[in-house]
C-alpha atoms as a PDB file:
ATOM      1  CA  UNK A   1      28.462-117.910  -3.681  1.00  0.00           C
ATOM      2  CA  UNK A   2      26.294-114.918  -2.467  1.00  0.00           C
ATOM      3  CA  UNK A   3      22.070-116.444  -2.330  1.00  0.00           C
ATOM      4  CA  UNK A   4      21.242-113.435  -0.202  1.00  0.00           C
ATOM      5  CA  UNK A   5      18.686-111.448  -1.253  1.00  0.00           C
ATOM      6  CA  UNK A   6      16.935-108.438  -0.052  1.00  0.00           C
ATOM      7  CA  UNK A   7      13.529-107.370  -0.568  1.00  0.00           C
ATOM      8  CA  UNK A   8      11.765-103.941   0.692  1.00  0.00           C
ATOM      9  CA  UNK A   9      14.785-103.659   3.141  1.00  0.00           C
ATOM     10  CA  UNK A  10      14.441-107.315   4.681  1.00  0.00           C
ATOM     11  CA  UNK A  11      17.477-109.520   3.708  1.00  0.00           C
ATOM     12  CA  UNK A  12      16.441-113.095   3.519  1.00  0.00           C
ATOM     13  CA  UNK A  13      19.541-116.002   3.112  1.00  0.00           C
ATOM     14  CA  UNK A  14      18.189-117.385  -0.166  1.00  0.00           C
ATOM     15  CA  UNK A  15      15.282-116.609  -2.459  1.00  0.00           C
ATOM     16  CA  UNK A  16      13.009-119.895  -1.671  1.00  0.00           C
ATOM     17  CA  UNK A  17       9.833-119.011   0.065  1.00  0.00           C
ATOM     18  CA  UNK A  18       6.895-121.051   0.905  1.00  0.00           C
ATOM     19  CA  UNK A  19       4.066-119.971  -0.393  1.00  0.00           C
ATOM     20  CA  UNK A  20       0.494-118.992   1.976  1.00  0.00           C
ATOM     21  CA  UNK A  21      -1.808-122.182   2.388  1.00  0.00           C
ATOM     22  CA  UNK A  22       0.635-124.728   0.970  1.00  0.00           C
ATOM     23  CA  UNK A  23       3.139-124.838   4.390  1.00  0.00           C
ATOM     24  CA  UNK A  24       0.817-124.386   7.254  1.00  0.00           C
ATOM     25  CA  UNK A  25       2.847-122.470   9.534  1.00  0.00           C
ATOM     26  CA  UNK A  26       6.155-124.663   9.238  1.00  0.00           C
ATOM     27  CA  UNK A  27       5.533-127.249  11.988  1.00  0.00           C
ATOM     28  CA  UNK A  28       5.042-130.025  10.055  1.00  0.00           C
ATOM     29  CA  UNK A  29       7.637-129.677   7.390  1.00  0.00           C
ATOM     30  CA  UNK A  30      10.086-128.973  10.374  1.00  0.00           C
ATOM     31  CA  UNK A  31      10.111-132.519  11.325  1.00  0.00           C
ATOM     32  CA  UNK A  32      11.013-133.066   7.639  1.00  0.00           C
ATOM     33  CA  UNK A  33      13.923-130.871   7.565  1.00  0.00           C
ATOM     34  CA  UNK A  34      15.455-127.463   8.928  1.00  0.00           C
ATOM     35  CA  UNK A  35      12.644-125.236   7.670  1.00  0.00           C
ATOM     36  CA  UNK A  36      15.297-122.356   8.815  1.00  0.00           C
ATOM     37  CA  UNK A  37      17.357-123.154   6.001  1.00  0.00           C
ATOM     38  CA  UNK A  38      14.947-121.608   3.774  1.00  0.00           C
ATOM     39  CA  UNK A  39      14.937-118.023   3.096  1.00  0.00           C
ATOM     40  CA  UNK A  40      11.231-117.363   4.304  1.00  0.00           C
ATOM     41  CA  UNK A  41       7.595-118.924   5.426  1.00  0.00           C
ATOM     42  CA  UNK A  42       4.868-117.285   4.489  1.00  0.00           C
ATOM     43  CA  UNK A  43       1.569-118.143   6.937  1.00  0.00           C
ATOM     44  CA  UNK A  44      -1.386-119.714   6.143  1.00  0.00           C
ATOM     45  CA  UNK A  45      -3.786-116.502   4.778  1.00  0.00           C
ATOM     46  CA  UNK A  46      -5.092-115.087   8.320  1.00  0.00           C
ATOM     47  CA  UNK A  47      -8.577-113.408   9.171  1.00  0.00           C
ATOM     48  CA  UNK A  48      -9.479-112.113  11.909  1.00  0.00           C
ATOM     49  CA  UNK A  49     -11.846-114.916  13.420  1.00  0.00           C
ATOM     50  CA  UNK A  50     -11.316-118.225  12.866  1.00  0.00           C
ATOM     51  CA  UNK A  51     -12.356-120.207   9.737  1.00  0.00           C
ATOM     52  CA  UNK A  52     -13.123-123.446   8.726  1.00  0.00           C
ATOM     53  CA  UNK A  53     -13.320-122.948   5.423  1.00  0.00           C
ATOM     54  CA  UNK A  54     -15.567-124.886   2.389  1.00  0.00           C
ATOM     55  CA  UNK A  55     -17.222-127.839   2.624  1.00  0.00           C
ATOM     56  CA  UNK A  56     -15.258-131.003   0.805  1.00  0.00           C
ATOM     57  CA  UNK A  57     -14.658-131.443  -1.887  1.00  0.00           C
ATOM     58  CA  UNK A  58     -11.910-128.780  -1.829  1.00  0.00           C
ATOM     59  CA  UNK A  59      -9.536-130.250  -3.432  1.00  0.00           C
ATOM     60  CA  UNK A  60      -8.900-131.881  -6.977  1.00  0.00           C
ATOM     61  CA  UNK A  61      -5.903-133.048  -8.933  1.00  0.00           C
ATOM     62  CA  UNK A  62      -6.072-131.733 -12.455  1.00  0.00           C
ATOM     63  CA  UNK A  63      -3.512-132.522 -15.567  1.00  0.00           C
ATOM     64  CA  UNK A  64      -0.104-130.980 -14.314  1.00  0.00           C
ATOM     65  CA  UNK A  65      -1.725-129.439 -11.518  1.00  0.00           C
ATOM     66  CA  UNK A  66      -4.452-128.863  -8.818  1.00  0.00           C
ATOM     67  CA  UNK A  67      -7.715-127.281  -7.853  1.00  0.00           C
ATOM     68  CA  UNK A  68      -8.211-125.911  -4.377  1.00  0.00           C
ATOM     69  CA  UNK A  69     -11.361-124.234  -3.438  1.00  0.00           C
ATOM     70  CA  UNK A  70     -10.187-124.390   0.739  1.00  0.00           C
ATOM     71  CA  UNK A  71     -11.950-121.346   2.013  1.00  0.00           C
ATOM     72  CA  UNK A  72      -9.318-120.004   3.860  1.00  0.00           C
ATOM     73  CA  UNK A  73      -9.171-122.349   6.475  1.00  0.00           C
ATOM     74  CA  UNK A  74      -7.289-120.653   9.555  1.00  0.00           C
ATOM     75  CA  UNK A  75      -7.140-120.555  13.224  1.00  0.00           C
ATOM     76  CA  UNK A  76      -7.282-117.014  13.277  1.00  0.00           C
ATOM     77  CA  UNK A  77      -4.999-113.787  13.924  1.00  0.00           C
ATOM     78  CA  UNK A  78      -4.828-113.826  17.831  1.00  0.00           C
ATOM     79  CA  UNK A  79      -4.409-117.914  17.614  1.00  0.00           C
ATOM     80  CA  UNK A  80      -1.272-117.356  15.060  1.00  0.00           C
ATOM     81  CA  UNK A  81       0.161-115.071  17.139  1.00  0.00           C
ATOM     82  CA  UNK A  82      -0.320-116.669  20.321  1.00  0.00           C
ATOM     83  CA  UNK A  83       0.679-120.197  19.184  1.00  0.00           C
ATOM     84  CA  UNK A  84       2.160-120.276  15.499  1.00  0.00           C
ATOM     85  CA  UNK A  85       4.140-117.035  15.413  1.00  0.00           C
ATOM     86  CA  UNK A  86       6.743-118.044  18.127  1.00  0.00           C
ATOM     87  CA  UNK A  87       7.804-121.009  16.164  1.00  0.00           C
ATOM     88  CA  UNK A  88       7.882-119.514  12.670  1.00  0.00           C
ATOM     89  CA  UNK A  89      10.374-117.065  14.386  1.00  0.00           C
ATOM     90  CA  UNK A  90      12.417-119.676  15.607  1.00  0.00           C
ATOM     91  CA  UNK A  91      13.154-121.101  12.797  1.00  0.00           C
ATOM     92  CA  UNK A  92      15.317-118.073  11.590  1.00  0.00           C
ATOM     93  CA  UNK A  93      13.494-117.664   8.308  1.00  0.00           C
ATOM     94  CA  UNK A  94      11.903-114.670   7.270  1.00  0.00           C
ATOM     95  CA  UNK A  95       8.227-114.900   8.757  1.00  0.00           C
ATOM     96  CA  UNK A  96       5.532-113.155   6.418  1.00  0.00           C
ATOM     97  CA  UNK A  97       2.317-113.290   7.618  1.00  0.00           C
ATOM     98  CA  UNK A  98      -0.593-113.537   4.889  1.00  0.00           C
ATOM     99  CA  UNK A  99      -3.682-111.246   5.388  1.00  0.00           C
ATOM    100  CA  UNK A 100      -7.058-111.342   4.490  1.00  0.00           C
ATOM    101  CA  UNK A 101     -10.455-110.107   4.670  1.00  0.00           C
ATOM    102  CA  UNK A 102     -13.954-109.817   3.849  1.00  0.00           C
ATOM    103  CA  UNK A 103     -14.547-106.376   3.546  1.00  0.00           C
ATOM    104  CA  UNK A 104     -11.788-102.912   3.718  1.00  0.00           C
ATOM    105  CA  UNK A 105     -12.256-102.801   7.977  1.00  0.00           C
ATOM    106  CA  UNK A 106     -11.371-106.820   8.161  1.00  0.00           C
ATOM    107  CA  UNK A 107      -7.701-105.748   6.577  1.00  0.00           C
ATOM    108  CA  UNK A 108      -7.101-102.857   7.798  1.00  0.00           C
ATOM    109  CA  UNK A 109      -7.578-104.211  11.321  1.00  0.00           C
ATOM    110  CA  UNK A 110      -5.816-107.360  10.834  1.00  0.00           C
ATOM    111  CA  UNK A 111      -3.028-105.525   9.201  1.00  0.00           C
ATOM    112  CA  UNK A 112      -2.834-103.351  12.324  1.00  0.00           C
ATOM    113  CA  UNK A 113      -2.322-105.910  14.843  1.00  0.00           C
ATOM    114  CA  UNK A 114      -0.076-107.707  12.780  1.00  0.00           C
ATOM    115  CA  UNK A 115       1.773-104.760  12.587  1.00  0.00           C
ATOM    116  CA  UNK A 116       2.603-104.574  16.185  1.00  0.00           C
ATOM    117  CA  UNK A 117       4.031-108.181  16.422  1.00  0.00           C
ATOM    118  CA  UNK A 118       7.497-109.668  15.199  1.00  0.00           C
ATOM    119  CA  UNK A 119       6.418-110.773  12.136  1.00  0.00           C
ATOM    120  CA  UNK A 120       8.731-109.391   9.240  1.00  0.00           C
ATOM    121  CA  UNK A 121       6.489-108.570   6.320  1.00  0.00           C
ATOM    122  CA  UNK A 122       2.722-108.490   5.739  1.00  0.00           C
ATOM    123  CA  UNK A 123       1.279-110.405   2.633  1.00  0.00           C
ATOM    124  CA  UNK A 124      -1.928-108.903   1.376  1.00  0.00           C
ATOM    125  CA  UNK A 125      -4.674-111.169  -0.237  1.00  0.00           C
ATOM    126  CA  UNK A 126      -6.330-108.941  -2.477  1.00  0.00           C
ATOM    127  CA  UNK A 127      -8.212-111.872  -4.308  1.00  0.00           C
ATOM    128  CA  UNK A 128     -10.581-112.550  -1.586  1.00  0.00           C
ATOM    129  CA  UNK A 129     -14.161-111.780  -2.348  1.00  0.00           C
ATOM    130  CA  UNK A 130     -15.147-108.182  -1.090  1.00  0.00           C
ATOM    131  CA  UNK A 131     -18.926-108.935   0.307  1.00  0.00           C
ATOM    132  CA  UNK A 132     -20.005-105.515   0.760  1.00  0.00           C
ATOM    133  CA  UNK A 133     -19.571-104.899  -3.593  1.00  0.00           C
ATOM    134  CA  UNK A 134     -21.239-108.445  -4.214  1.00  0.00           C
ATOM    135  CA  UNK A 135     -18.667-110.479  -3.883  1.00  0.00           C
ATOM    136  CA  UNK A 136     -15.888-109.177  -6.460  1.00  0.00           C
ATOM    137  CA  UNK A 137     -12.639-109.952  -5.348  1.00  0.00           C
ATOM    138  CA  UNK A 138     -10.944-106.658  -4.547  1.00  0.00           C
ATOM    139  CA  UNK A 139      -7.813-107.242  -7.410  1.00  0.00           C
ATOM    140  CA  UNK A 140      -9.304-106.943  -9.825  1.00  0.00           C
ATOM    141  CA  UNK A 141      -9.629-103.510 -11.042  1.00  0.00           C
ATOM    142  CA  UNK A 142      -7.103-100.978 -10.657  1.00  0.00           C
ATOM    143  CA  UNK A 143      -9.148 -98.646  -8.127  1.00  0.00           C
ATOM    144  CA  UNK A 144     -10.103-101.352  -6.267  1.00  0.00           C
ATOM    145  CA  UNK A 145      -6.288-102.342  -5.819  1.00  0.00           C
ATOM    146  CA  UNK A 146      -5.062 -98.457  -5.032  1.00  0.00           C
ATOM    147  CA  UNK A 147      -7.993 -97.961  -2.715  1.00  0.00           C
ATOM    148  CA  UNK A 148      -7.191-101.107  -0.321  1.00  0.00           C
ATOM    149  CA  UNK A 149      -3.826-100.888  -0.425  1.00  0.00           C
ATOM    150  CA  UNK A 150      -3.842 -97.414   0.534  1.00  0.00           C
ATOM    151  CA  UNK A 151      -5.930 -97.735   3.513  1.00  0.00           C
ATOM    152  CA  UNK A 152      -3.772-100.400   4.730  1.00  0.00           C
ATOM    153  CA  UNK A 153      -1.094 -98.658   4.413  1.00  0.00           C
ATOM    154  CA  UNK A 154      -1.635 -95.910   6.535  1.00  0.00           C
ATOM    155  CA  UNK A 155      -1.996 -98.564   9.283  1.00  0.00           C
ATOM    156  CA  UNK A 156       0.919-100.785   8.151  1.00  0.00           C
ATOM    157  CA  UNK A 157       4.052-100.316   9.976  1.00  0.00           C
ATOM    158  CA  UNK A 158       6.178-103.438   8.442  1.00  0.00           C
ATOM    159  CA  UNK A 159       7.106-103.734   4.622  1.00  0.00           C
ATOM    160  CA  UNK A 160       4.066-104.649   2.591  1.00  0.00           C
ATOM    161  CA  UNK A 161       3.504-107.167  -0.393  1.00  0.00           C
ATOM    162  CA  UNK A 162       0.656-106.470  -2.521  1.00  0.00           C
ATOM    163  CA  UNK A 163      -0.482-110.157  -4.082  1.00  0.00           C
ATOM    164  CA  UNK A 164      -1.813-110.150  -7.040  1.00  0.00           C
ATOM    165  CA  UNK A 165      -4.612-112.256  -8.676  1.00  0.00           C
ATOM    166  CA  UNK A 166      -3.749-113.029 -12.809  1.00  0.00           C
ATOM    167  CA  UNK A 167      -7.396-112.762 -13.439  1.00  0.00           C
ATOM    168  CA  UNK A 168      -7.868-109.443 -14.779  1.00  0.00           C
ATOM    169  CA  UNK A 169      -7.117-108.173 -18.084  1.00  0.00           C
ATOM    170  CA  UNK A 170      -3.790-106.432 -17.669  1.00  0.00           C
ATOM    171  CA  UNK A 171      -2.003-107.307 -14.485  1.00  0.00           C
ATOM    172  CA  UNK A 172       0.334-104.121 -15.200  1.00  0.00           C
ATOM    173  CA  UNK A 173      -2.289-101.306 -14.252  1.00  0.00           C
ATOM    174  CA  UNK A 174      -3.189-103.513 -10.723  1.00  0.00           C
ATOM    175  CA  UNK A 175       0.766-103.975  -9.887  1.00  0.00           C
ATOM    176  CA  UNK A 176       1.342 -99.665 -10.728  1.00  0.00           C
ATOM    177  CA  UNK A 177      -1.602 -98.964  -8.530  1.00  0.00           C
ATOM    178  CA  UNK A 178      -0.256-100.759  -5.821  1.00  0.00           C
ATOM    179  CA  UNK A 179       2.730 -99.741  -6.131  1.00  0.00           C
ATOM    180  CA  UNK A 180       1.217 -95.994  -6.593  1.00  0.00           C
ATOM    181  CA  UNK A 181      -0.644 -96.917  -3.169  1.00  0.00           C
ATOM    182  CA  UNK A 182       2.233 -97.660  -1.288  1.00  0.00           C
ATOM    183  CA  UNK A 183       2.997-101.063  -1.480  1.00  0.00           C
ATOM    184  CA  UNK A 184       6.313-102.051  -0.983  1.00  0.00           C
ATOM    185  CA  UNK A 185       6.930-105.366  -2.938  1.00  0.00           C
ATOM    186  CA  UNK A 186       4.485-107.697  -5.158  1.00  0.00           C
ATOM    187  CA  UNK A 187       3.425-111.262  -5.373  1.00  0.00           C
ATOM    188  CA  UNK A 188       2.405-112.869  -8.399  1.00  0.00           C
ATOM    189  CA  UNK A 189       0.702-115.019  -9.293  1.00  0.00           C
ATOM    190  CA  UNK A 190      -1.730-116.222  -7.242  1.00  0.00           C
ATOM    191  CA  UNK A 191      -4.378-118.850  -8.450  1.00  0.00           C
ATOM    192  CA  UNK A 192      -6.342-118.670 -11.454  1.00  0.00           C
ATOM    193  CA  UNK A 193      -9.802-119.195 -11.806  1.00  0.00           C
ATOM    194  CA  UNK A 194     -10.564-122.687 -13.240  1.00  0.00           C
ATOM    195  CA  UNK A 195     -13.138-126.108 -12.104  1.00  0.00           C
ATOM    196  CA  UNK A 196     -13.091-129.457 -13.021  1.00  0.00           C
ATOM    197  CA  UNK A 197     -16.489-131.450 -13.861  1.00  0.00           C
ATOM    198  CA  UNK A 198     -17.217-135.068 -13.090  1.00  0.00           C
ATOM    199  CA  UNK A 199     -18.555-136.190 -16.344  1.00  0.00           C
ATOM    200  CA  UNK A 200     -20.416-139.227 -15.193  1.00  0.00           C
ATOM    201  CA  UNK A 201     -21.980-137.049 -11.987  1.00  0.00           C
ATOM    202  CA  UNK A 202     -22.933-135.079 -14.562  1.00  0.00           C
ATOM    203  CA  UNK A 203     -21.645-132.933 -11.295  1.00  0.00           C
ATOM    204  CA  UNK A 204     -18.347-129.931 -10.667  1.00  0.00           C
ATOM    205  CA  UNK A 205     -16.021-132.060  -8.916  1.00  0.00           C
ATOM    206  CA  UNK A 206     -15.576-128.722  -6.205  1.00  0.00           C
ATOM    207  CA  UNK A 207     -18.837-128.378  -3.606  1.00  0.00           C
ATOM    208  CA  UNK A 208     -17.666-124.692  -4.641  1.00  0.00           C
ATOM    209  CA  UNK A 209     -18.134-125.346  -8.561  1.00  0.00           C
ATOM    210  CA  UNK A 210     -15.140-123.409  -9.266  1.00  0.00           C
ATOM    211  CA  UNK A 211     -11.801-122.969  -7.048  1.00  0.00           C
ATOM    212  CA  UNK A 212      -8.211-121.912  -8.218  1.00  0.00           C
ATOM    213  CA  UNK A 213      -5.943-123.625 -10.412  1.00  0.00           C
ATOM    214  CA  UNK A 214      -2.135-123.927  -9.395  1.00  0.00           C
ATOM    215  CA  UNK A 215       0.622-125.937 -10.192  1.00  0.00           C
ATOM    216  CA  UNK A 216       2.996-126.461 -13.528  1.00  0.00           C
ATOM    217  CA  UNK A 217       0.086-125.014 -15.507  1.00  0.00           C
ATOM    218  CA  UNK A 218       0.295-122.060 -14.351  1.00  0.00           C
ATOM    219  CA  UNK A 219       3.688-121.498 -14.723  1.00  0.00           C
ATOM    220  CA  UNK A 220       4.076-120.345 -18.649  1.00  0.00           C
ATOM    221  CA  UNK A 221       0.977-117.474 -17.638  1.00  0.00           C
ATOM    222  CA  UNK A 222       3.205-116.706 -14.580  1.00  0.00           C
ATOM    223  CA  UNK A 223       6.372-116.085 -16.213  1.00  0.00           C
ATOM    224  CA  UNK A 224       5.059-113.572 -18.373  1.00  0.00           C
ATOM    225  CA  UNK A 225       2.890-111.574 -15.516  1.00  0.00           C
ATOM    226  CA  UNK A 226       6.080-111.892 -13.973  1.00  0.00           C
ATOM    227  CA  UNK A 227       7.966-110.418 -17.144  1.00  0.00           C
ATOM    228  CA  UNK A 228       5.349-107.726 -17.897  1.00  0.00           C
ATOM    229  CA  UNK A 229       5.170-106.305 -14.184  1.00  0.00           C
ATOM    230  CA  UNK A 230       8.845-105.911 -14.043  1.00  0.00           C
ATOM    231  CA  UNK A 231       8.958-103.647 -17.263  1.00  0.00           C
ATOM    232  CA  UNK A 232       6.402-101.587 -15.721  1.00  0.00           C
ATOM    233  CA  UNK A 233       6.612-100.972 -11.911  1.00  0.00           C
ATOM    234  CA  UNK A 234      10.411-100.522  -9.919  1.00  0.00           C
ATOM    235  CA  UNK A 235       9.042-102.115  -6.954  1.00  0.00           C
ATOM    236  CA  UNK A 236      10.357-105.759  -6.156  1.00  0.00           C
ATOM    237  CA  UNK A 237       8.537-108.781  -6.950  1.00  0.00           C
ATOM    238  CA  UNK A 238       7.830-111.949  -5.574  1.00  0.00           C
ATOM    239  CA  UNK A 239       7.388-114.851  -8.073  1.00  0.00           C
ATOM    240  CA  UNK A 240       5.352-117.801  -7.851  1.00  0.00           C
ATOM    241  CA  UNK A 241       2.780-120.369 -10.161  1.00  0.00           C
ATOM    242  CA  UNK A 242       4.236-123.928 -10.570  1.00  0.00           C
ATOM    243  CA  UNK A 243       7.455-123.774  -9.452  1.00  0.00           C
ATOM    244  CA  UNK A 244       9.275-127.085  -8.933  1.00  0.00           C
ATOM    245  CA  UNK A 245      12.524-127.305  -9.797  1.00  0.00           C
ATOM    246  CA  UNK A 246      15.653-125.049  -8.918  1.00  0.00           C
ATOM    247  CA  UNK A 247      15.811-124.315 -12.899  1.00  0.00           C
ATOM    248  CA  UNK A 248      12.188-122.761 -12.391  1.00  0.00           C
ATOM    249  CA  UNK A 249      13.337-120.679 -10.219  1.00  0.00           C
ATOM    250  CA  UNK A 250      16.265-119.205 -12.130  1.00  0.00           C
ATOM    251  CA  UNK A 251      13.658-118.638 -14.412  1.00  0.00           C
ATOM    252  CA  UNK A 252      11.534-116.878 -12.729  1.00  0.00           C
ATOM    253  CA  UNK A 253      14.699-114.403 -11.487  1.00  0.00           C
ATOM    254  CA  UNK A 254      15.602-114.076 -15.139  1.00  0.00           C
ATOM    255  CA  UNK A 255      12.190-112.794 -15.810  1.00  0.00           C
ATOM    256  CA  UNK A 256      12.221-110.502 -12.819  1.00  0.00           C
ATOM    257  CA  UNK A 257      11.565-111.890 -10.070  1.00  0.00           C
ATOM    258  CA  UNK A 258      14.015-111.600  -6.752  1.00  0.00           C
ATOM    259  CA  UNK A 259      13.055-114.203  -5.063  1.00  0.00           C
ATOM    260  CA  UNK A 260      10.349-116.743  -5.434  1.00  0.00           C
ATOM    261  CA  UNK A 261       7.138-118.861  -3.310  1.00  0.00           C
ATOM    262  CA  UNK A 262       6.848-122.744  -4.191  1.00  0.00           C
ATOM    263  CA  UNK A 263       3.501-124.072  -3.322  1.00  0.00           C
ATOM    264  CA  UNK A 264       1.944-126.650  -4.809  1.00  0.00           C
ATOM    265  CA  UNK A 265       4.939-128.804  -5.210  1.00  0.00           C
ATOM    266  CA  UNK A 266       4.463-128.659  -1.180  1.00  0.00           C
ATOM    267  CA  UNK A 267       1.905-130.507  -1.286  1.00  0.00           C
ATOM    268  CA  UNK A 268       3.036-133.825  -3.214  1.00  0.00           C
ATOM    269  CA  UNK A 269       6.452-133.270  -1.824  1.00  0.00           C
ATOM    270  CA  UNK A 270       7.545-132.054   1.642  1.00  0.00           C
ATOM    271  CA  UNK A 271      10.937-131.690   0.694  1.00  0.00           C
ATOM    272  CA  UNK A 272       9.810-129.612  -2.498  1.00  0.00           C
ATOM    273  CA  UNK A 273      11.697-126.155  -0.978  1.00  0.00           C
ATOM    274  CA  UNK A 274      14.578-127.795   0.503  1.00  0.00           C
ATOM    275  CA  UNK A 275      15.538-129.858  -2.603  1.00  0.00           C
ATOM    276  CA  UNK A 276      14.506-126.685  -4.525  1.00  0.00           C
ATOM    277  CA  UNK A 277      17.103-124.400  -3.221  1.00  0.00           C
ATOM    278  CA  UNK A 278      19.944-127.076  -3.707  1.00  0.00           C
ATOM    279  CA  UNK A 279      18.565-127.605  -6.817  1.00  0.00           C
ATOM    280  CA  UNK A 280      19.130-123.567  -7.524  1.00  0.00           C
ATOM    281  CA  UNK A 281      22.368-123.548  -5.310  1.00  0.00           C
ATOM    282  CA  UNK A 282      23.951-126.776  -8.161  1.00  0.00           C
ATOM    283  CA  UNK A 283      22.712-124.706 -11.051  1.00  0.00           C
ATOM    284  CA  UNK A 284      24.257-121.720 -10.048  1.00  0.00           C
ATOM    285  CA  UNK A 285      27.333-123.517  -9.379  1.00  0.00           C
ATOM    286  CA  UNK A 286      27.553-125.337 -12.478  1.00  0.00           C
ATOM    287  CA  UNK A 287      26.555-121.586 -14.461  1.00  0.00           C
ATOM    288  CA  UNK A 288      29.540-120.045 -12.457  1.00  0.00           C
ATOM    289  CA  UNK A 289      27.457-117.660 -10.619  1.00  0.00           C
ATOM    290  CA  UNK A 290      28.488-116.237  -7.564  1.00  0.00           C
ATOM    291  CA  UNK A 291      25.827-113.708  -6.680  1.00  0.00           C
ATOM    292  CA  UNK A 292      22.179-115.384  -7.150  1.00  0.00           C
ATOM    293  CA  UNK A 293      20.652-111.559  -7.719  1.00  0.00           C
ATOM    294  CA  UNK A 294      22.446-111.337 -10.934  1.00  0.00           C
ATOM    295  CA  UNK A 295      20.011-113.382 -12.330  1.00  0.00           C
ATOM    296  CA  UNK A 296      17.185-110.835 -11.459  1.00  0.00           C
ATOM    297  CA  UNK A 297      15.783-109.481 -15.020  1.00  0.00           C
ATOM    298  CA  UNK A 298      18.549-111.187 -16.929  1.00  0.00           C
ATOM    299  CA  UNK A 299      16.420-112.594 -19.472  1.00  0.00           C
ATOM    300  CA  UNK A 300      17.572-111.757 -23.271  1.00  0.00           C
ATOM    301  CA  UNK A 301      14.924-110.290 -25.400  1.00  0.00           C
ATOM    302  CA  UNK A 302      15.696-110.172 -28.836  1.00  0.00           C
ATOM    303  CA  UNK A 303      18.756-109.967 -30.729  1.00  0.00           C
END
């Protein structure tokens, strides 16, 4: 059986990724299992000095799923490369490293030193809040999306990903202007917007108010982003948004997707993306299929 897949010209050995800010940056799951078995890592979402994040509470278990409002807690670029990149490599799985910024001159600098190290792709976080336009997250718009992507990309010399936020009103136009911008896969879905209230309190249960929802919630809303974006860009996309079961991630594939991020399911679980591929590796087996990418956009519509 063939679980190879290739995205953007990087082959990984199977389709399970970890997803940014639910794996750290491997160590800890590695004493767990072989994190190498797994077809990537994706880092925790870098900036370019360290951060340490929002003030608890910052995280808060909702029905089927979970609010995190972490702030981008990170050690920073130089740190990850000096200390946490070395390791990810190690391991043999793809290493993506997730960036983010503050403003257009955060990314296009942190995607430029990134770009000169031995990570294999560069994740962009295009839901962080852009402080010099108030504090709208630049995904959201269509311009917003072609205009930061296309800076970066002048600057970016390793396959890109484009991550998209669901919380616009058609996530279509965002995924077409990044992949008009250059982009060379996409992600989707990250979080979506959501907060959970302490009734007695009278008090949000986040110090943030609101944070982002993930988990098997999400999952119905990011099948069909998932579905929708592959009808309308050619450009190879990354699935994620409550994934925790092989099944889920067939899927996701059937809707699209060629390969897929498990998060959440980190969190509860560490051997969520280990037990998830031979989860997918049985199914396949049992559905007699011998190449895992025939599964990508499979899904029968109709009559």
């Amino acid at each position: 059986m063939n679980m190879k897949v290739n995205i953007a010209g990087v082959e990984f050995k199977n389709p399970i990724i970890t997803a940014s800010g639910t794996f750290g940056f491997g160590r800890e799951y590695n004493n767990f299992y072989d994190v190498g078995k797994l077809g990537g890592i994706c880092s925790k979402g870098l900036t370019l000095a360290p951060r340490n994040g929002n003030d608890p509470v910052r995280i808060a278990e909702t029905p089927s799923g979970m609010l995190n409002s972490v702030g981008l807690q990170n050690p920073g670029v130089m740190y990850f490369i000096e200390n946490e990149l070395p390791f990810m490599k190690s391991t043999g799985a793809v290493v993506i490293a997730n960036a983010a910024g503050a403003c257009e001159e955060d990314y296009v600098k942190i995607v430029e030193i990134l770009s000169d190290t031995d990570v294999d792709m560069i994740e962009m976080n295009i839901s962080c809040p852009n402080v010099k336009k108030g504090g709208m997250a630049f995904g959201v718009d269509p311009e917003g999306v072609r205009h930061i992507v296309g800076k970066v990309r002048k600057v970016c010399k390793k396959p890109l990903i484009v991550k998209l936020t669901p919380n616009v009103a058609d996530i279509t136009k965002n995924a077409l202007a990044a992949q008009n911008a250059g982009a060379d896969a996409i992600s989707l879905i990250n979080t979506v917007a959501a907060m959970a209230v302490d009734f007695k309190a009278r008090k949000p249960v986040l110090a943030a108010v609101t944070g982002g929802l993930s988990g098997p919630a999400v999952k119905p809303i990011a099948l069909r982003m998932v579905y929708e974006c592959y009808k309308a860009v050619k450009l190879p996309i990354i699935g994620m948004g409550g994934i925790m079961t092989g099944r889920d991630v067939g899927e996701f594939m059937l809707c699209g997707a060629a390969a897929v991020q498990v998060g959440t399911a980190n969190i509860f679980d560490p051997l969520a993306a280990i037990n998830i591929l031979n989860e997918l590796t049985n199914l396949c087996e049992s559905d007699k299929i011998t190449d895992v990418q025939s599964l990508v956009g499979g899904l029968k519509v109709g009559k």
